[in-house]
N, C-alpha and C. Protein backbone atom coordinates (compact mmCIF):
# COMPACT_ATOMS: atom_id res chain seq x y z
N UNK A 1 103.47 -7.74 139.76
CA UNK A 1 103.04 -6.82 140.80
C UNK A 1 104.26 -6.21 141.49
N UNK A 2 104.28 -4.84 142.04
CA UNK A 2 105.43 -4.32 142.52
C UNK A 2 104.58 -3.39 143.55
N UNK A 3 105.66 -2.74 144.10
CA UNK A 3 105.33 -2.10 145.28
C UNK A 3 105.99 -0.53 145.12
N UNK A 4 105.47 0.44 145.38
CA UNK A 4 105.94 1.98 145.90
C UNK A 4 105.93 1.83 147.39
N UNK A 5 107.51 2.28 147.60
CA UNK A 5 107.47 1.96 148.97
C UNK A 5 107.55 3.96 149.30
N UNK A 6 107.78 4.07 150.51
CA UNK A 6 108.17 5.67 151.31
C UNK A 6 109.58 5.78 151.28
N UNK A 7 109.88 6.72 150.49
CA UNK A 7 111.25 6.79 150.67
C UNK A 7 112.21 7.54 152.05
N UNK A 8 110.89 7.94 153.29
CA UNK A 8 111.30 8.74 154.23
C UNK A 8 109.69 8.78 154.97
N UNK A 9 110.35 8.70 156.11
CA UNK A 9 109.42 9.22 157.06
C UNK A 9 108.59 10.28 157.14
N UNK A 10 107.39 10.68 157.38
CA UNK A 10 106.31 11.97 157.05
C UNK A 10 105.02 11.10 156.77
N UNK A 11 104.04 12.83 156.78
CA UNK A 11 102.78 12.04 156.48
C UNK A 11 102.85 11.91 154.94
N UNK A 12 101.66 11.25 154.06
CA UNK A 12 101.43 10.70 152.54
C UNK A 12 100.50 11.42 152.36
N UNK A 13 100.61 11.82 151.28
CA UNK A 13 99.42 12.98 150.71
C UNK A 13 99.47 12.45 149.18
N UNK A 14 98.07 12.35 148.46
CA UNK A 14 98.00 12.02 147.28
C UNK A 14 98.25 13.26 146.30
N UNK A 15 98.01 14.46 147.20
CA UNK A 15 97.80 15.50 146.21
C UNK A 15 98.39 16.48 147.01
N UNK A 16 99.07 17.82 146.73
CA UNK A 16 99.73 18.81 147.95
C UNK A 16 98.17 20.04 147.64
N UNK A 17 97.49 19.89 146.93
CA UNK A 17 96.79 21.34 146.97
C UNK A 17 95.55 21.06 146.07
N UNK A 18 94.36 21.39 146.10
CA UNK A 18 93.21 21.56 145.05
C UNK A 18 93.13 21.45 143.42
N UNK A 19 94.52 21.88 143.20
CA UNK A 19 94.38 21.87 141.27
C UNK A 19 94.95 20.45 140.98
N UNK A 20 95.58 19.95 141.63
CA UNK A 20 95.95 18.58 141.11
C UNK A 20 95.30 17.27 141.60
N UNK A 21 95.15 16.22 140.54
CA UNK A 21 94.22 15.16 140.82
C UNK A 21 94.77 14.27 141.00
N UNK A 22 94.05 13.56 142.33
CA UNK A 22 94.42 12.42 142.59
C UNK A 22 94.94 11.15 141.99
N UNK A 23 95.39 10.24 142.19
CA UNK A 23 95.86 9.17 141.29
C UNK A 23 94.66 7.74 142.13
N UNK A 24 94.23 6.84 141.22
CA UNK A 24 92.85 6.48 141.46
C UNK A 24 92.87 4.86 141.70
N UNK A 25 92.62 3.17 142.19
CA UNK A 25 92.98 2.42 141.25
C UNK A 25 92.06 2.26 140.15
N UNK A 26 93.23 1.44 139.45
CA UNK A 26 92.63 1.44 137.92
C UNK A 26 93.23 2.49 136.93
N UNK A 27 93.87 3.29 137.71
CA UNK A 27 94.74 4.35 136.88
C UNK A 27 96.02 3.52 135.80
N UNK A 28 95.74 3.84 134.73
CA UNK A 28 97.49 3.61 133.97
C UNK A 28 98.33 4.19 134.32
N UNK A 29 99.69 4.34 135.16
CA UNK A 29 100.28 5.21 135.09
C UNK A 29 102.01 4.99 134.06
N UNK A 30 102.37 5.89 133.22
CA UNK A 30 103.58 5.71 132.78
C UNK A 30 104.76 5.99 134.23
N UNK A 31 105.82 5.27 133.18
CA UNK A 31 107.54 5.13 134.48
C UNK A 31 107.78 6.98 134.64
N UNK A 32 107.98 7.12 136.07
CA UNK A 32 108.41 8.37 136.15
C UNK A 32 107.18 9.14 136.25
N UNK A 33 105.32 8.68 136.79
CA UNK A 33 104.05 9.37 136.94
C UNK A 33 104.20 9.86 138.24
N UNK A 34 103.62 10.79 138.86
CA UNK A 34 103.62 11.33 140.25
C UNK A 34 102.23 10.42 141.08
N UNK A 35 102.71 9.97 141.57
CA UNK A 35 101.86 9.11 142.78
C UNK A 35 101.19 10.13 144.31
N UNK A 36 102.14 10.74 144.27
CA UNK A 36 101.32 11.41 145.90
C UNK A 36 102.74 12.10 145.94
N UNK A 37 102.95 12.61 147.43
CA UNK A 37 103.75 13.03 148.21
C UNK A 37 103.87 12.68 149.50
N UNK A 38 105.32 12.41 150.23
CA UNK A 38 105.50 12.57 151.59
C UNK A 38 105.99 13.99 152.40
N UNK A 39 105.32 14.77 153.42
CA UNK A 39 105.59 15.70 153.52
C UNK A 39 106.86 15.35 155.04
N UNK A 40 107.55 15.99 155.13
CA UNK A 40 108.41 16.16 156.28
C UNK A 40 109.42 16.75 156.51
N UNK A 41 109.05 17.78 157.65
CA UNK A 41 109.54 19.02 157.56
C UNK A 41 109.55 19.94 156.93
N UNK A 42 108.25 20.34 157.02
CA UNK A 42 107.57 20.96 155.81
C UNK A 42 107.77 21.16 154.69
N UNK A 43 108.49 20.14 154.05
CA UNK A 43 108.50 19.88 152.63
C UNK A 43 107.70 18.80 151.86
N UNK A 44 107.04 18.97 151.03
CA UNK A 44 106.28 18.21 150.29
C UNK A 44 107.58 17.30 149.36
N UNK A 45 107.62 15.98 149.26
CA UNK A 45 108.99 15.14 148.68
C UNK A 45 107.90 14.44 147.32
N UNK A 46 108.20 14.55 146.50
CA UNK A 46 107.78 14.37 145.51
C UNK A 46 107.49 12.68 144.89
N UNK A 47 106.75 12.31 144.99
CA UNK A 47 107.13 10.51 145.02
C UNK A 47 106.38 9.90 143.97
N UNK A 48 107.52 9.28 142.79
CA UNK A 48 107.36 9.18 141.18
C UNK A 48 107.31 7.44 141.13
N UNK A 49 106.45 6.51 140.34
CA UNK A 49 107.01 5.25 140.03
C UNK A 49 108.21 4.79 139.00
N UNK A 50 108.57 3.93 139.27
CA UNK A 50 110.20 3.95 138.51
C UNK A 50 109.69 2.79 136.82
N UNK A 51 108.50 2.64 137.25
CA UNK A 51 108.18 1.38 135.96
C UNK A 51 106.72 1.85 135.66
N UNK A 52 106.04 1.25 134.71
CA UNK A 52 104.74 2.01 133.99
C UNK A 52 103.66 0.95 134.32
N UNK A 53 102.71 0.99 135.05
CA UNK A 53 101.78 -0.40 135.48
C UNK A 53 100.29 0.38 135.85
N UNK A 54 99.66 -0.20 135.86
CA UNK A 54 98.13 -0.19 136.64
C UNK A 54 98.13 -0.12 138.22
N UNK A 55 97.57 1.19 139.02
CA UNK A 55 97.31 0.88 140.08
C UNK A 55 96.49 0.06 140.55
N UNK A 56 96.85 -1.34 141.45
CA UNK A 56 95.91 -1.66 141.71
C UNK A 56 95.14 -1.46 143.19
N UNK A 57 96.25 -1.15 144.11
CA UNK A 57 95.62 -0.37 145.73
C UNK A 57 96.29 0.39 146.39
N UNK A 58 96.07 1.54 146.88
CA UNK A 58 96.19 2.47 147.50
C UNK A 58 95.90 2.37 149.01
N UNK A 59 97.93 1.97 149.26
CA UNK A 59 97.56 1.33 150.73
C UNK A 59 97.15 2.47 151.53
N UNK A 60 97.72 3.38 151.56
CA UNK A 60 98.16 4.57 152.93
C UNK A 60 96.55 5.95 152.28
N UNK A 61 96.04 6.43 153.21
CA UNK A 61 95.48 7.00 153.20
C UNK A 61 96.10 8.50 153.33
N UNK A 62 95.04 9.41 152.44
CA UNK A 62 96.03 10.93 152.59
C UNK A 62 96.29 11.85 154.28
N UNK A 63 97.24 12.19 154.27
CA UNK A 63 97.31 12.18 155.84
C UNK A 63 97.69 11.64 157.10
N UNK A 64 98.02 10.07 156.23
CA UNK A 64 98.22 9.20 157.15
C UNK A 64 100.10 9.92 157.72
N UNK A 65 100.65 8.94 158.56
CA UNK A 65 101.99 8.60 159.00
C UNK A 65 102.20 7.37 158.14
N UNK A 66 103.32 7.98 157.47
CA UNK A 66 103.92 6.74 157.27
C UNK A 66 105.51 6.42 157.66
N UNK A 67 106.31 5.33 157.48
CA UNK A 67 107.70 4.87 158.10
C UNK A 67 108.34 5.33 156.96
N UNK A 68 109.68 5.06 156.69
CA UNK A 68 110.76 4.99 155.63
C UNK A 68 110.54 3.39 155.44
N UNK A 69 110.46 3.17 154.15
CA UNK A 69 110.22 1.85 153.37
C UNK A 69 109.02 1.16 153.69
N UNK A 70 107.53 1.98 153.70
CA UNK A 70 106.57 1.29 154.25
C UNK A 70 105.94 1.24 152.81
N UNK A 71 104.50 0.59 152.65
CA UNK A 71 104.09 0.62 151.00
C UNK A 71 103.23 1.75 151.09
N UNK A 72 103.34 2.53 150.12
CA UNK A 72 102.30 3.35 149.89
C UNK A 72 101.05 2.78 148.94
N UNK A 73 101.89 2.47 147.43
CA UNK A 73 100.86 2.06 146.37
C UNK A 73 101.32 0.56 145.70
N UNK A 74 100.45 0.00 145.51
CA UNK A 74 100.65 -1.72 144.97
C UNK A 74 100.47 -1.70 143.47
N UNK A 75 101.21 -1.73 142.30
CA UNK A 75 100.74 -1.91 141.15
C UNK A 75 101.41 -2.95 140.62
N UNK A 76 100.89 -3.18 139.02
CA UNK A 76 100.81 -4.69 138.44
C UNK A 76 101.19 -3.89 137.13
């Protein structure tokens, strides 16, 4: 089990806009999949996993605040 942490302060967004789909648990994702985004200062920061695993929970809700080094997503 490992952790996606925030690499920066802003809110967490799973998705920046309508054409792209959410990431789910239970998702496979390969090393280097797009997980969500942190936006701050009006930039959307792009936030990738570094290893290939199963989501298993989706801590932070879209919208939320999150810290620098808080968890976003838990996978195995």
């Amino acid at each position: 089990t490992f952790e996606i942490q925030s690499p920066l302060e802003g809110k967490f967004y799973l998705t920046k806009n309508t054409s792209e789909t959410a990431i789910k648990v239970g998702d496979v994702l390969s090393e280097g999949a797009l997980i969500g985004y942190v936006e701050a200062m009006k930039t959307f920061n792009a936030i990738r996993t570094d290893k290939a695993g199963k989501v298993v929970q989706i801590v932070k809700n879209t919208g939320e605040d999150v810290e620098e080094d808080e968890v976003l997503i838990i996978m195995q």
